[in-house]
N, C-alpha and C. Protein backbone atom coordinates (compact mmCIF):
# COMPACT_ATOMS: atom_id res chain seq x y z
N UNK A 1 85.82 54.78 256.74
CA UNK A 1 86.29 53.47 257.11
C UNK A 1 87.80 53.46 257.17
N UNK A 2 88.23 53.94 258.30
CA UNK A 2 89.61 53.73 258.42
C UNK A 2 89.96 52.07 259.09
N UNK A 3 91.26 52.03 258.60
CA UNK A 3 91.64 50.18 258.66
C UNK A 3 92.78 50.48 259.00
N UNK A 4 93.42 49.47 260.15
CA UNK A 4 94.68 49.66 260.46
C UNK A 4 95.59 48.71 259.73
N UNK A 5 96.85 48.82 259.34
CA UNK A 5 97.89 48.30 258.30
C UNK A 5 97.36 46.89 258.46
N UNK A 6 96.94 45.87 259.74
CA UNK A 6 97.17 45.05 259.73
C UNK A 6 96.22 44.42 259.04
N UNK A 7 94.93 45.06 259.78
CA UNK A 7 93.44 44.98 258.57
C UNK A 7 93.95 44.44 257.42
N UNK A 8 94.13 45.61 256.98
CA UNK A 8 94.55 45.89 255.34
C UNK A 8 95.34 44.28 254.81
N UNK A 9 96.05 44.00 255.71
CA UNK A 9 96.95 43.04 255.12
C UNK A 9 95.89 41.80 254.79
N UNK A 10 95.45 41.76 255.78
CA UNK A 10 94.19 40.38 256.36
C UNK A 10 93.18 40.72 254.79
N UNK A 11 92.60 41.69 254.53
CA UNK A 11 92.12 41.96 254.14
C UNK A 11 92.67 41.21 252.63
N UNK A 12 93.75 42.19 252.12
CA UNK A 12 94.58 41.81 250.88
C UNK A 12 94.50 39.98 250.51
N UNK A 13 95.39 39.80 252.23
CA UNK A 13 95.18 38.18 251.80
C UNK A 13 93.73 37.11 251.37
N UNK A 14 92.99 37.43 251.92
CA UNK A 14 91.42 36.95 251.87
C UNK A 14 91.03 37.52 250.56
N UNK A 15 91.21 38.63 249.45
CA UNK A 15 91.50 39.30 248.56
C UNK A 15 91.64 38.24 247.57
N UNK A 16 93.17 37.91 248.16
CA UNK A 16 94.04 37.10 246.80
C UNK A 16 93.71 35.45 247.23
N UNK A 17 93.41 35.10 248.03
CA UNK A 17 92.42 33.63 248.22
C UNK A 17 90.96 33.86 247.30
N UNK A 18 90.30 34.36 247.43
CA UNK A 18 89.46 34.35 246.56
C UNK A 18 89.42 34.53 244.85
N UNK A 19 90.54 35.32 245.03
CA UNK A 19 91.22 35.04 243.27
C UNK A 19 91.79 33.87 242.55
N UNK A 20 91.88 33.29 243.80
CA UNK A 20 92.55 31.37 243.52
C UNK A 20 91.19 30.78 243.26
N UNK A 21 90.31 30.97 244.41
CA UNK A 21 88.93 30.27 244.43
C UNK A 21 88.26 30.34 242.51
N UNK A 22 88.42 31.73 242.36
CA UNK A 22 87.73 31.82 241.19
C UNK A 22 88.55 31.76 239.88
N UNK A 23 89.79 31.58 240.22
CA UNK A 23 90.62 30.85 238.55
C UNK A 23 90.36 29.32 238.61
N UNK A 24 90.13 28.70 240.31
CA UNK A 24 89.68 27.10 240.37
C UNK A 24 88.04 27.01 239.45
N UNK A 25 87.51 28.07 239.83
CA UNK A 25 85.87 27.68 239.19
C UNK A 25 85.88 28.13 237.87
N UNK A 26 87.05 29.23 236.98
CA UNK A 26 87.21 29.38 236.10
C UNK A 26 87.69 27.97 234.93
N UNK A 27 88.59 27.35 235.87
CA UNK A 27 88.99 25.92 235.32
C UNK A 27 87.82 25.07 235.37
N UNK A 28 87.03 24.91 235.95
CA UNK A 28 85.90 23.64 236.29
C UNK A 28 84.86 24.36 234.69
N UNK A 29 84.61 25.66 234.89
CA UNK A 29 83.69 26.54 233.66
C UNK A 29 84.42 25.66 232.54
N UNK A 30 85.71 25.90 232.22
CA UNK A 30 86.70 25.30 230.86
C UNK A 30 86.44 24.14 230.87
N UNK A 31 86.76 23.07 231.78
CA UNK A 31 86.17 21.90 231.34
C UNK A 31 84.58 21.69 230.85
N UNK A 32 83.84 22.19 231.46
CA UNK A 32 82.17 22.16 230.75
C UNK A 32 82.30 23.05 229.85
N UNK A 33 82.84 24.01 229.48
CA UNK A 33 82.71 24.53 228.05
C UNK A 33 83.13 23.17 227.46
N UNK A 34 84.65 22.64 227.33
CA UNK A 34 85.21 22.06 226.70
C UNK A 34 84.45 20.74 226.40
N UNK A 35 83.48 20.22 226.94
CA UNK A 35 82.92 19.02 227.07
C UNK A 35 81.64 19.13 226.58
N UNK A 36 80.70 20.18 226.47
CA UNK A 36 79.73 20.92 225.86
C UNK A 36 80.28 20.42 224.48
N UNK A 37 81.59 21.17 224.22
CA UNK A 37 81.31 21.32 222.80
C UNK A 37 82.19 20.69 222.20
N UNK A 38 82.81 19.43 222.72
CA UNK A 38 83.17 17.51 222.14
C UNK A 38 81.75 16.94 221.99
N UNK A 39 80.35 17.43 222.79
CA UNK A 39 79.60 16.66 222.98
C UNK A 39 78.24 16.93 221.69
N UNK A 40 78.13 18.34 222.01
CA UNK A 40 77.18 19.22 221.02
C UNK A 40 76.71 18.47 220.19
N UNK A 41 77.24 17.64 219.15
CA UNK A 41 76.68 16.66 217.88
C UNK A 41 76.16 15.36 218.67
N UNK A 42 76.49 15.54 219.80
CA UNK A 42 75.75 13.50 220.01
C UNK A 42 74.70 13.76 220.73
N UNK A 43 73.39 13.55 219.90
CA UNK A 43 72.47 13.53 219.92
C UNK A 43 71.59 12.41 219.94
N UNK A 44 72.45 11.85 219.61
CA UNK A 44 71.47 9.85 219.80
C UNK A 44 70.60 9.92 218.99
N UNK A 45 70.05 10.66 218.34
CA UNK A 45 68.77 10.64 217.54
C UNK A 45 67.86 11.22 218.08
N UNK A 46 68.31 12.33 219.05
CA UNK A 46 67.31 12.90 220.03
C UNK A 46 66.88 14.58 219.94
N UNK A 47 66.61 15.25 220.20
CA UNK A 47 66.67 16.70 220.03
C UNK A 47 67.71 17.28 219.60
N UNK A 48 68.15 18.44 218.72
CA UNK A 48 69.31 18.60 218.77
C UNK A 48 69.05 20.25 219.56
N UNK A 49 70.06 21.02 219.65
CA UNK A 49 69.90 22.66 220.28
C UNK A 49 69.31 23.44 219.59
N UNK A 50 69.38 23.22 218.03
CA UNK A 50 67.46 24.02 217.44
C UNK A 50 65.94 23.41 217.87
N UNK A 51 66.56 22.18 218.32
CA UNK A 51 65.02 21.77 218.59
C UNK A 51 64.49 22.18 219.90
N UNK A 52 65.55 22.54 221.06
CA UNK A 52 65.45 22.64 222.02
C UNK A 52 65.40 24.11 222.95
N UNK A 53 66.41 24.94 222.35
CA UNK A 53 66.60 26.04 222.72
C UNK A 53 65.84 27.04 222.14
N UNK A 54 65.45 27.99 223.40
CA UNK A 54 64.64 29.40 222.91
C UNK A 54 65.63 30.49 223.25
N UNK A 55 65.85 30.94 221.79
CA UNK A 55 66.48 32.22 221.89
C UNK A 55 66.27 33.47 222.75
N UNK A 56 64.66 33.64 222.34
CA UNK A 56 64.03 34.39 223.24
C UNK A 56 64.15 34.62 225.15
N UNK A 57 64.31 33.52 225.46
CA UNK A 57 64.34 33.07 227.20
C UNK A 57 65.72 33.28 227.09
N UNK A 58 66.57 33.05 226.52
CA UNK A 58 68.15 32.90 226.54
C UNK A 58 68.16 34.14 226.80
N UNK A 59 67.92 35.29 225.84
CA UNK A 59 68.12 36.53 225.96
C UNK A 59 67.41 37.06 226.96
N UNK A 60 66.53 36.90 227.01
CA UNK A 60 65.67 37.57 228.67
C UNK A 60 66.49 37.19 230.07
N UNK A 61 66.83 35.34 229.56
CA UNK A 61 67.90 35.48 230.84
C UNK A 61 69.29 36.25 230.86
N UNK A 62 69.66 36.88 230.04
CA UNK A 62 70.96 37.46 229.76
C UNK A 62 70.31 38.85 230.07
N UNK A 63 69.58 39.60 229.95
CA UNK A 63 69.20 40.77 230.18
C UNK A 63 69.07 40.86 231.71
N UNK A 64 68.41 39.87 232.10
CA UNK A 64 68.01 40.13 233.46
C UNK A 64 69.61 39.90 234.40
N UNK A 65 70.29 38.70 233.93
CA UNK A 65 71.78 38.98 234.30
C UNK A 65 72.82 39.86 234.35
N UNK A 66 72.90 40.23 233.22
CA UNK A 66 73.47 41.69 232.78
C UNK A 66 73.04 42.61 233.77
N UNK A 67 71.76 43.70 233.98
CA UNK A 67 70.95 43.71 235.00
C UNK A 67 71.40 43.94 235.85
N UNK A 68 71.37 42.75 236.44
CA UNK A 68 71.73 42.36 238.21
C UNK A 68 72.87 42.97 238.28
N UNK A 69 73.97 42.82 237.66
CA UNK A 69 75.44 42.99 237.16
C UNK A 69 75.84 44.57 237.47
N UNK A 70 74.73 45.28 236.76
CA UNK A 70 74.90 46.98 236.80
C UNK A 70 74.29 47.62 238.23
N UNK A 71 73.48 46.83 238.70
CA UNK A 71 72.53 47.36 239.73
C UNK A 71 73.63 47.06 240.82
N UNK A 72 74.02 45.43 240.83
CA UNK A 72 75.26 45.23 241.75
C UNK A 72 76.03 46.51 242.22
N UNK A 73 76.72 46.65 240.88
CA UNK A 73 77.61 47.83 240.57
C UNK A 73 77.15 49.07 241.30
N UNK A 74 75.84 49.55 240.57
CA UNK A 74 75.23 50.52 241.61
C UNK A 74 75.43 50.63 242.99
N UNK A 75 74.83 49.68 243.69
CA UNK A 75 75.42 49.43 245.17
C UNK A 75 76.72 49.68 245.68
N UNK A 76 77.61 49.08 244.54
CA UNK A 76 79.02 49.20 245.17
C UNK A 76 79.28 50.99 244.85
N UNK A 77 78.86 51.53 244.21
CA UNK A 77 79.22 52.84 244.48
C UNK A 77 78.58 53.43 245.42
N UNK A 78 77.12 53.05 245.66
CA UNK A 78 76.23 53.83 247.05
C UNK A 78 77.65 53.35 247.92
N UNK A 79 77.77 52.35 248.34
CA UNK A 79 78.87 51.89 249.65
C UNK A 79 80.24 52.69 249.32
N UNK A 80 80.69 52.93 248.21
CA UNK A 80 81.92 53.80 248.76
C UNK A 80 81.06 55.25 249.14
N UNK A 81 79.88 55.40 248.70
CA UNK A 81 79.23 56.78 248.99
C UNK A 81 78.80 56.76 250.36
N UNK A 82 79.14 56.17 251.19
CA UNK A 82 78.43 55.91 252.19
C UNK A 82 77.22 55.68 252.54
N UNK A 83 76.33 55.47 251.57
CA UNK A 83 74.84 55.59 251.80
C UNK A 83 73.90 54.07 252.13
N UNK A 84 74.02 53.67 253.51
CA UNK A 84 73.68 52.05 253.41
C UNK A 84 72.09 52.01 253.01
N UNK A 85 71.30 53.27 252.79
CA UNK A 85 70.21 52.93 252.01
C UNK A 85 70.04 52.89 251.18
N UNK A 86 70.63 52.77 250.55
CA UNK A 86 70.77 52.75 248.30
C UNK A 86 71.43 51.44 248.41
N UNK A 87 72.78 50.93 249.37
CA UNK A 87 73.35 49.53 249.41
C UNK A 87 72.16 48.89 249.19
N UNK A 88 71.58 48.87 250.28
CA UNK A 88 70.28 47.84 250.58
C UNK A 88 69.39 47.48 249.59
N UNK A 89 68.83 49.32 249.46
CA UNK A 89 68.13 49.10 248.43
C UNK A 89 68.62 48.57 246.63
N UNK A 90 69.98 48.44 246.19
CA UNK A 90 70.45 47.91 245.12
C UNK A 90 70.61 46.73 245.28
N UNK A 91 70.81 46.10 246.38
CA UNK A 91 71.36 44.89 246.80
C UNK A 91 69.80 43.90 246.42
N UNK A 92 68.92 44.46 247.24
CA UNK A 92 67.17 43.72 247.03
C UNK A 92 67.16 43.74 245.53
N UNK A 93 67.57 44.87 244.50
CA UNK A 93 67.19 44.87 243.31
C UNK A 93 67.70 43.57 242.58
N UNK A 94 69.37 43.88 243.24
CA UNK A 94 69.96 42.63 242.38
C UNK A 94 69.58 41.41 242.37
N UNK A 95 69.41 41.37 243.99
CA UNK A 95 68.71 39.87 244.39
C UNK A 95 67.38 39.70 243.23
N UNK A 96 66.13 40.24 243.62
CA UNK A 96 65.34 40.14 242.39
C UNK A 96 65.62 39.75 240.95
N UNK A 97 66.45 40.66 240.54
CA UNK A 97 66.69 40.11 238.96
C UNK A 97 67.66 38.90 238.80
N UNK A 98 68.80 38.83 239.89
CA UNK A 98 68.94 36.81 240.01
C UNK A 98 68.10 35.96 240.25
N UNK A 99 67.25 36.33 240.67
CA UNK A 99 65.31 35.02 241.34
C UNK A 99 65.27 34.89 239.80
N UNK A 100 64.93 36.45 239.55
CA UNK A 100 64.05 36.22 238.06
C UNK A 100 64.86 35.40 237.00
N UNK A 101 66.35 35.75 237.12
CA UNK A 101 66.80 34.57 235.91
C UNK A 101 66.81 33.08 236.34
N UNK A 102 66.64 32.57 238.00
CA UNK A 102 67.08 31.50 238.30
C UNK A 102 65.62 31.11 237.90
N UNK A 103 64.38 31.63 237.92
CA UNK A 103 63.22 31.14 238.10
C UNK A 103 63.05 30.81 236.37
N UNK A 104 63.51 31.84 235.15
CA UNK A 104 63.37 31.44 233.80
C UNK A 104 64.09 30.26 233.43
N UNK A 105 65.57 30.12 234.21
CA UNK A 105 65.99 28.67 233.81
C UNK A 105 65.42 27.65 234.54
N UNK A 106 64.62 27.57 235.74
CA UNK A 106 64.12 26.57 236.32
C UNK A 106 63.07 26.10 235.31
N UNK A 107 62.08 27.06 234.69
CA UNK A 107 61.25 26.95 233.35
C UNK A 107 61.88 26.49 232.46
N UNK A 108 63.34 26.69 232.05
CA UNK A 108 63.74 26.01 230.69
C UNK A 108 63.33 24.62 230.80
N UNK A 109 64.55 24.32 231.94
CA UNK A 109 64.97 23.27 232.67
C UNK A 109 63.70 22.39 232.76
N UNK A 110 62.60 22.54 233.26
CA UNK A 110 61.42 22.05 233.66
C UNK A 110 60.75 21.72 232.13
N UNK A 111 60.60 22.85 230.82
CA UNK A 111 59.92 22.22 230.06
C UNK A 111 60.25 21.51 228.55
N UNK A 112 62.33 21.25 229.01
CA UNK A 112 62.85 20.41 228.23
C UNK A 112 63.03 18.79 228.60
N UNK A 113 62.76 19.19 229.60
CA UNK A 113 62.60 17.65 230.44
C UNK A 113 61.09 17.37 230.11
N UNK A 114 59.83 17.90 230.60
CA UNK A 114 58.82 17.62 229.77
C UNK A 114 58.44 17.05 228.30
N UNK A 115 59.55 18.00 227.57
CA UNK A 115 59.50 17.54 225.96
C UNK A 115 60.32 16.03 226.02
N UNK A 116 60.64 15.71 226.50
CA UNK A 116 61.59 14.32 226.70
C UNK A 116 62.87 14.84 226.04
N UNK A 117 63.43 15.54 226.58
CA UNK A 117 65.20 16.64 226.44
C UNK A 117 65.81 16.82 227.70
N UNK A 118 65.84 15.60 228.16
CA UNK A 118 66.59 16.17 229.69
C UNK A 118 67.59 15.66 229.57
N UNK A 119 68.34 15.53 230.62
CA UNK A 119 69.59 15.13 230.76
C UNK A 119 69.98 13.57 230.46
N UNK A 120 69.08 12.80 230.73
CA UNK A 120 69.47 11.87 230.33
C UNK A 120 69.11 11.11 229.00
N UNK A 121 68.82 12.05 227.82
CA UNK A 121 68.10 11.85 226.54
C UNK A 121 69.70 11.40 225.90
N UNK A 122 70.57 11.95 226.04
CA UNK A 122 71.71 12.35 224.67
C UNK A 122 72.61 13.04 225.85
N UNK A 123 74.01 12.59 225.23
CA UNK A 123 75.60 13.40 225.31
C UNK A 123 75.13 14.39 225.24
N UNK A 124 74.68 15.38 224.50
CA UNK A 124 74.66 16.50 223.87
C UNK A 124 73.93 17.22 225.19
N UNK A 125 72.46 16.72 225.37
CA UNK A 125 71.61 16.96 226.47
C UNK A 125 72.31 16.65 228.16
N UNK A 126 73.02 16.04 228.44
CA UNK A 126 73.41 15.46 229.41
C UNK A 126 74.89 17.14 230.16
N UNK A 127 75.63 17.00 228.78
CA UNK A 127 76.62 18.35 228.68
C UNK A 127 76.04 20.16 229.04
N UNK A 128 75.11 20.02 228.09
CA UNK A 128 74.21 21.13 228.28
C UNK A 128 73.35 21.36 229.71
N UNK A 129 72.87 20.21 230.29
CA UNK A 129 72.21 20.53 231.62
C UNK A 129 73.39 20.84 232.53
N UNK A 130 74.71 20.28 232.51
CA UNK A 130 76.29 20.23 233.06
C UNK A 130 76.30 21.27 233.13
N UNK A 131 76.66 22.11 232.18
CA UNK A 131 77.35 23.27 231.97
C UNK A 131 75.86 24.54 232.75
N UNK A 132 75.46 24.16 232.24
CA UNK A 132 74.15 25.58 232.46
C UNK A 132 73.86 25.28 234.12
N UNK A 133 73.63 24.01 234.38
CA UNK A 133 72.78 23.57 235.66
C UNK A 133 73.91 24.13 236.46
N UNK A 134 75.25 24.40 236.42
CA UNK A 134 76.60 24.54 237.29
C UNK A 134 76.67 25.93 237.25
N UNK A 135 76.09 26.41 236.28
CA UNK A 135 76.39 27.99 236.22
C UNK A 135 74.81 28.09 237.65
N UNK A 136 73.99 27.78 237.09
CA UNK A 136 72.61 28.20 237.88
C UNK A 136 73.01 27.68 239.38
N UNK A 137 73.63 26.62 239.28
CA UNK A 137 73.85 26.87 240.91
C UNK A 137 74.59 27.70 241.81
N UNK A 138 75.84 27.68 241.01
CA UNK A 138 76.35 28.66 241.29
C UNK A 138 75.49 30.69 241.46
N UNK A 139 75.09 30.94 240.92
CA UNK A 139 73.92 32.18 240.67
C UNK A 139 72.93 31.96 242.21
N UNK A 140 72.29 30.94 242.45
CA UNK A 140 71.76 30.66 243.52
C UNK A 140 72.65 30.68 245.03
N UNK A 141 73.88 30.03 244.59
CA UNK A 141 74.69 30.25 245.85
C UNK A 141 74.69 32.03 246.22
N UNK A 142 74.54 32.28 244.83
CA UNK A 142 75.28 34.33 244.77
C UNK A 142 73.75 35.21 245.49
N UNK A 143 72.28 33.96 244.84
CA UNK A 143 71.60 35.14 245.54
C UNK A 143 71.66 34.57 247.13
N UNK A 144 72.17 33.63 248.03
CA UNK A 144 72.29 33.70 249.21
C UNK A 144 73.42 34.24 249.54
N UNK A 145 74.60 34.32 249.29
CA UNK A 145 75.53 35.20 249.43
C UNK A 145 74.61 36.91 249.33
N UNK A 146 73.95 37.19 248.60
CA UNK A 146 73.24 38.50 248.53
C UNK A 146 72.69 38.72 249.82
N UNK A 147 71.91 37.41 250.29
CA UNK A 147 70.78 37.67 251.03
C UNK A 147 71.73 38.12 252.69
N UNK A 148 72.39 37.41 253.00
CA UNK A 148 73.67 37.64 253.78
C UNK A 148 74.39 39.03 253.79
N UNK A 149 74.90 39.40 252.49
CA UNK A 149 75.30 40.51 252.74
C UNK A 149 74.33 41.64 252.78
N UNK A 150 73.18 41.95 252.94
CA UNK A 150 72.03 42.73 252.77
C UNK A 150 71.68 42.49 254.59
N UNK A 151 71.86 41.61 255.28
CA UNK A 151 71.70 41.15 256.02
C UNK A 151 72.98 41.79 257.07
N UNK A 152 73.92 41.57 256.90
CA UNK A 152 75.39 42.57 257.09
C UNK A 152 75.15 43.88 257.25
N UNK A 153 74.85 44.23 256.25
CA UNK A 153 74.70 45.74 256.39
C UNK A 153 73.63 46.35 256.65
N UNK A 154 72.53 45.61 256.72
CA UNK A 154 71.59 46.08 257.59
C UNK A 154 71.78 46.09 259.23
N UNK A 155 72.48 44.68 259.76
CA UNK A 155 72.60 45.02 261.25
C UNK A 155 73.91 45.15 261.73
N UNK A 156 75.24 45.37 260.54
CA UNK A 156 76.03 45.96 261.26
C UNK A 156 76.50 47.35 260.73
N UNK A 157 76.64 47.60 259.24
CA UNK A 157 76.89 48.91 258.67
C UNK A 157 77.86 48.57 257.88
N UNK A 158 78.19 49.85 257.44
CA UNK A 158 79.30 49.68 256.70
C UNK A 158 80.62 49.66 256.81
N UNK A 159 80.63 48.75 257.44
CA UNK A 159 82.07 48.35 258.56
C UNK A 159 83.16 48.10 257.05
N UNK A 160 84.03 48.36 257.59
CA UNK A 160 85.52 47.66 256.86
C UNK A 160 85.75 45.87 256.23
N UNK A 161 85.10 45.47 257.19
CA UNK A 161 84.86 43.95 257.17
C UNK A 161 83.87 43.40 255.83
N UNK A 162 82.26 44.26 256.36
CA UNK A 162 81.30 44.52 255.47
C UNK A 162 82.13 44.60 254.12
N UNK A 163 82.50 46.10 254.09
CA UNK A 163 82.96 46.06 252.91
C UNK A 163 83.58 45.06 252.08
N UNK A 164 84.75 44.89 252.67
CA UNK A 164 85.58 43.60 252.24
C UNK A 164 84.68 42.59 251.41
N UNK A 165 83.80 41.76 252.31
CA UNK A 165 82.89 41.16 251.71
C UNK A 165 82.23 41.07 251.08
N UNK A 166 81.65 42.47 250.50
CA UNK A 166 80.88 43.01 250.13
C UNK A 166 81.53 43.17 248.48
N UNK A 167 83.12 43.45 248.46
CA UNK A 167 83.84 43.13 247.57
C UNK A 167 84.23 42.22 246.80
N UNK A 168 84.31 40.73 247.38
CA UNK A 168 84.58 39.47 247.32
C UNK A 168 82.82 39.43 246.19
N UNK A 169 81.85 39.58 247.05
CA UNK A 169 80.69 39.43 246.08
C UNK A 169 80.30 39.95 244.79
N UNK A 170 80.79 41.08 244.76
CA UNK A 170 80.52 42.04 243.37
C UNK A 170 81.88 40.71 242.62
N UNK A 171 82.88 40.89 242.76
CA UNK A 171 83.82 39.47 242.41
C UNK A 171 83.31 38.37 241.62
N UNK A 172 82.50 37.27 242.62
CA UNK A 172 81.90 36.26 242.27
C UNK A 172 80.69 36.89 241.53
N UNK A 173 79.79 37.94 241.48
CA UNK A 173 78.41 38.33 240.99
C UNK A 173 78.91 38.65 239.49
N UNK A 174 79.78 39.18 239.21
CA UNK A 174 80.43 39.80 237.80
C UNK A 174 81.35 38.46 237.18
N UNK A 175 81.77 37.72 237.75
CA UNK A 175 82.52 36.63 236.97
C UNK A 175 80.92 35.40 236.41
N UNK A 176 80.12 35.74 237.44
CA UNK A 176 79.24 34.49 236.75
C UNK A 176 78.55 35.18 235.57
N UNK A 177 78.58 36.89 235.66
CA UNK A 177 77.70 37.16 234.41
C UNK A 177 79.00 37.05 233.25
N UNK A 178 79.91 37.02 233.37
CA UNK A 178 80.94 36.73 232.17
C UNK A 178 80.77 35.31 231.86
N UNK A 179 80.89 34.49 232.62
CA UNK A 179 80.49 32.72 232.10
C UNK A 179 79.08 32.90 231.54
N UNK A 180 78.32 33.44 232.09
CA UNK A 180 77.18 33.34 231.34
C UNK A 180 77.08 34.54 229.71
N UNK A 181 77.85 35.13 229.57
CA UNK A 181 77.85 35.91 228.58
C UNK A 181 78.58 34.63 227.40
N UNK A 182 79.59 33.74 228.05
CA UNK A 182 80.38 32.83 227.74
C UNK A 182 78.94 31.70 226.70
N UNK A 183 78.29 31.45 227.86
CA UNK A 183 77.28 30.39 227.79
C UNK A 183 76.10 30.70 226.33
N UNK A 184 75.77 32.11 226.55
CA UNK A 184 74.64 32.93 225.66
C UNK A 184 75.69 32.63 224.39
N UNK A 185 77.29 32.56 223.81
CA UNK A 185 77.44 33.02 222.88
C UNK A 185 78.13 31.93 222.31
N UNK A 186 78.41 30.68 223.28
CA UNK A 186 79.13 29.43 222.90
C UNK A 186 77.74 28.23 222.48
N UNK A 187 76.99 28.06 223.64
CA UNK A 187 75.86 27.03 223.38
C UNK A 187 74.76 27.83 222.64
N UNK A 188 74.18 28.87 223.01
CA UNK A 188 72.91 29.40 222.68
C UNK A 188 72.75 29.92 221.36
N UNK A 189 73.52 31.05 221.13
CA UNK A 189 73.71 31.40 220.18
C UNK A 189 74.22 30.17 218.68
N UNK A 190 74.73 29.79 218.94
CA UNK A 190 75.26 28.74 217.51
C UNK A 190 73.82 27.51 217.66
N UNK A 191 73.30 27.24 218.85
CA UNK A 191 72.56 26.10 218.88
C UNK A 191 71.23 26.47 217.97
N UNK A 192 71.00 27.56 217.99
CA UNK A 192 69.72 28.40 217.22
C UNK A 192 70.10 28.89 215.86
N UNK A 193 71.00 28.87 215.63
CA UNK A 193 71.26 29.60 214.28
C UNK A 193 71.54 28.16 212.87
């Protein structure tokens, strides 16, 4: 993949725009941490995060995140290896193990609202769907961003461009498993113990 200077520049800049994008979503993460945990004790008399949270699913969703995270990774070395069939094929993997965590929090989500723990029970509950529900959307935006770039490099290759993009995603795919490493060790972890 040779790139001519000017590429490169285009490239760089779209680079360092996306590094703005994600110190902006890094700030929006800080405020829902920060508001999570002003809120954590107001409970109204309602569930509190031992009553509510499973350690167990927490950690399965953190495994399967983590996961995605390394397999990502994988890919990005098939692509400097040139090999767009290992891309592909790491890229489907990752996608998979983001379904699988979006599909375990859709289950949280689904059977704390059942227990009467949803968002609109309690501060406490209201913060917690905030913070988590923003991470999960975000994760969902990433597995269509996946599905796109799998989509890229299947019908155009491993173009310079590709790449680029392809860069920007491992980016956003590795910063949400750090908020969520954030999430497992700020809400989850203390809410169970």
């Amino acid at each position: 993949m040779t790139i001519s200077p000017r590429d490169a520049e285009r490239y760089e800049e779209k680079d360092f725009g996306f590094w703005l994008y994600l110190m902006s979503d890094a700030v929006i993460f800080a405020c829902l941490f920060a508001t999570y945990l002003v809120m954590v004790g107001n409970t109204a008399g309602g569930p509190t995060p031992k009553d509510v949270f499973e350690l167990d699913r927490a950690a399965a969703e953190t495994a399967l995140l983590l996961l995605s995270s390394t397999t990502f990774g994988v890919a990005a070395v098939a692509l400097s290896a040139g090999d767009r069939g290992k891309v592909l094929l790491w890229l489907a993997v990752t996608f998979l193990l983001g379904a699988g965590f979006i599909f375990l929090e859709i289950g949280e989500f689904t059977g704390m609202i059942a227990q009467g723990a949803g968002p609109d029970r309690s501060g406490f509950l209201s913060a917690f769907f905030t913070l988590v529900g923003t991470h999960g959307f975000h994760v969902s935006v990433g597995l269509v961003w996946i599905v796109v770039m799998f989509a890229q490099v299947f019908f155009k290759g491993l173009t310079a461009p590709v790449a680029s993009r392809f860069m920007r995603l491992g980016l956003f795919w590795h910063f949400l498993d750090i908020i969520w490493v954030v999430i497992f060790s700020v809400v989850y972890l203390p809410g169970v113990l």
